[in-house]
Protein backbone atom coordinates (compact mmCIF):
# COMPACT_ATOMS: atom_id res chain seq x y z
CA UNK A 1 14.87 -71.40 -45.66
CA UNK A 2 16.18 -68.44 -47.64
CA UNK A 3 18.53 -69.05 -50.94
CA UNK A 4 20.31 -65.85 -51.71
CA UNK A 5 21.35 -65.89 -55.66
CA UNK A 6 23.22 -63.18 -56.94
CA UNK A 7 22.16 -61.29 -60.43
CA UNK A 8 24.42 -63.63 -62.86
CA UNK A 9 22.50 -66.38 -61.90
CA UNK A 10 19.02 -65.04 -61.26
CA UNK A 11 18.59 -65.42 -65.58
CA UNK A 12 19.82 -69.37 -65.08
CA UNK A 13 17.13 -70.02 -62.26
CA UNK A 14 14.57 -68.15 -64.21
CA UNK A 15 15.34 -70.60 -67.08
CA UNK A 16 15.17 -73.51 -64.76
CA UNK A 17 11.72 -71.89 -62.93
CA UNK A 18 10.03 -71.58 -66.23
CA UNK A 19 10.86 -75.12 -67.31
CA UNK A 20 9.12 -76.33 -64.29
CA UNK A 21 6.19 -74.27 -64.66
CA UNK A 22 5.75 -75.61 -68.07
CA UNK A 23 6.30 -79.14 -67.55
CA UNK A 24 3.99 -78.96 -64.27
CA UNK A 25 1.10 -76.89 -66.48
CA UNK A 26 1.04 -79.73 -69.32
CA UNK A 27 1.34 -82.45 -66.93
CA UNK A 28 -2.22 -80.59 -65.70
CA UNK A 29 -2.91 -80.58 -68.94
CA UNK A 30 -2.78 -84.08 -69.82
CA UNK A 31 -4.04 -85.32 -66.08
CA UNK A 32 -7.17 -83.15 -66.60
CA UNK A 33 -8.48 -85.21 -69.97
CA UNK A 34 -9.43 -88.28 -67.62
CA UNK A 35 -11.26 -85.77 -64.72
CA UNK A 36 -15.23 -86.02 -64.78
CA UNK A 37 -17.89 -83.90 -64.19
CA UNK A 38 -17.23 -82.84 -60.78
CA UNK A 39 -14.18 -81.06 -61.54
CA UNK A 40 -16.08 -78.81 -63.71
CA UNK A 41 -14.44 -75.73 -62.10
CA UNK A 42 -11.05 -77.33 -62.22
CA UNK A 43 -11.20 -78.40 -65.76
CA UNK A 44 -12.21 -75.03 -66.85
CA UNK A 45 -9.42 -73.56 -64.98
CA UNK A 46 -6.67 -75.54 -65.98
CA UNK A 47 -8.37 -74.93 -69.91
CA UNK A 48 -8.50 -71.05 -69.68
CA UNK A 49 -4.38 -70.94 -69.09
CA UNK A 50 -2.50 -70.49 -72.35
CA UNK A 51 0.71 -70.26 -70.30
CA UNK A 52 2.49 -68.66 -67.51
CA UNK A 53 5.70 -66.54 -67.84
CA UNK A 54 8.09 -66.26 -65.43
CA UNK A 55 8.11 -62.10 -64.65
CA UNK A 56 10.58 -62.02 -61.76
CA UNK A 57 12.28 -63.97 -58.90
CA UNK A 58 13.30 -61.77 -56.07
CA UNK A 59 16.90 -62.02 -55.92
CA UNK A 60 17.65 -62.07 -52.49
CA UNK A 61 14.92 -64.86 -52.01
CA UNK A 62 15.21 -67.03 -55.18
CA UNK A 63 11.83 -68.87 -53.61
CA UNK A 64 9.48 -65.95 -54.32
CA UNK A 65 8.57 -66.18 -57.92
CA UNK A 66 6.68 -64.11 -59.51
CA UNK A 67 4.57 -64.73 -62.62
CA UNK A 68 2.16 -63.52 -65.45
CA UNK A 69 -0.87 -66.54 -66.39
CA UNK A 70 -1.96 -65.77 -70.06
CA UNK A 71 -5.63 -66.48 -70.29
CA UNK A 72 -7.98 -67.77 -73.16
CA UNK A 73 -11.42 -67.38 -71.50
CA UNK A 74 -13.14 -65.02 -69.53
CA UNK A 75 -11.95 -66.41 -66.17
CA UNK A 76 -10.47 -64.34 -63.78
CA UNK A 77 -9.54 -66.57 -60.28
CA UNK A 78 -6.49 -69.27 -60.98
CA UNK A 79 -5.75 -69.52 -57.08
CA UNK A 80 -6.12 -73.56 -57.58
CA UNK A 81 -3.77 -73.98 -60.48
CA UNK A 82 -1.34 -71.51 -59.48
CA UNK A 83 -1.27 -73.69 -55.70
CA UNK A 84 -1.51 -77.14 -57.69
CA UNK A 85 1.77 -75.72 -59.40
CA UNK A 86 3.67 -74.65 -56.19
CA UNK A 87 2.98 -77.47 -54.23
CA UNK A 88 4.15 -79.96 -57.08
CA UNK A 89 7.55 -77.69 -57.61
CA UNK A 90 7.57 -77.70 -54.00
CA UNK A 91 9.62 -81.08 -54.35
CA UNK A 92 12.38 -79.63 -56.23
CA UNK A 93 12.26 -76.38 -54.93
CA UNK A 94 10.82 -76.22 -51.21
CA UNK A 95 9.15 -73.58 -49.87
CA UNK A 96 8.68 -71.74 -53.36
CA UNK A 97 5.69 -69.40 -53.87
CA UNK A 98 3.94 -67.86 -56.66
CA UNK A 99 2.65 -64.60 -57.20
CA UNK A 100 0.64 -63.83 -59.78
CA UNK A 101 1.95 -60.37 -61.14
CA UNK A 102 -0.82 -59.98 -64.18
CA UNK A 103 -3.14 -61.85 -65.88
CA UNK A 104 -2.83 -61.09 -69.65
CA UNK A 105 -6.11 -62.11 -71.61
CA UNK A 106 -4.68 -63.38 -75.31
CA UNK A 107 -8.83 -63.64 -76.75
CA UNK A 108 -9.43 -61.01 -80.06
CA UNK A 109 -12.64 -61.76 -79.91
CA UNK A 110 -15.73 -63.23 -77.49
CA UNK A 111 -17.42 -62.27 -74.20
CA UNK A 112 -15.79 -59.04 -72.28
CA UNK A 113 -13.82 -58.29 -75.92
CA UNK A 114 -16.05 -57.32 -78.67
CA UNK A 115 -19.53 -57.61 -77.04
């Protein structure tokens, strides 16, 4: 299903987009406190996002978002978050998908930065 939004209110849907994506991240977040040891992988995951910006939504498909994670570890693969958070916006937004565009390391200093 294809939602055609004209350019006046592609800024109002990125505003709405972005809240989402923030709200679904911390919700992460907070859910991942209480996982054990065998979501290792997942917890460091979920840990190594700062944030994630919304960079774009294609404007003649307001589903296809696409976005920018902000790391804070030397991680490089967020294919599991970034599918966690589609499928839970998927309720108020079916059939949305997320591109990641760039992933921005924010670290001054540590493994891959000063050594």
């Amino acid at each position: 299903m294809e939602h055609y939004i004209n350019e006046t209110k592609k800024k109002s849907f990125t505003t709405i987009i972005q809240g989402l994506i923030d709200s679904t991240l911390n919700a992460l977040k907070e859910e991942s406190d209480e996982w054990g040891m065998g979501e290792m992988d997942e917890l460091d995951e979920v840990s190594s996002v700062e944030n994630i910006v919304v960079d774009n939504i294609d404007k003649t498909v307001f589903t296809v978002v696409s976005v920018t994670i902000h790391k804070n570890s030397n991680r490089h693969d967020f294919d599991n978050l970034i599918n966690e958070i589609e499928a839970r916006m998927s309720v108020w937004i079916p059939n949305i998908e997320l591109y990641v565009n760039e992933i921005i390391d924010d670290r001054k200093f540590g493994p891959g930065i000063d050594w």
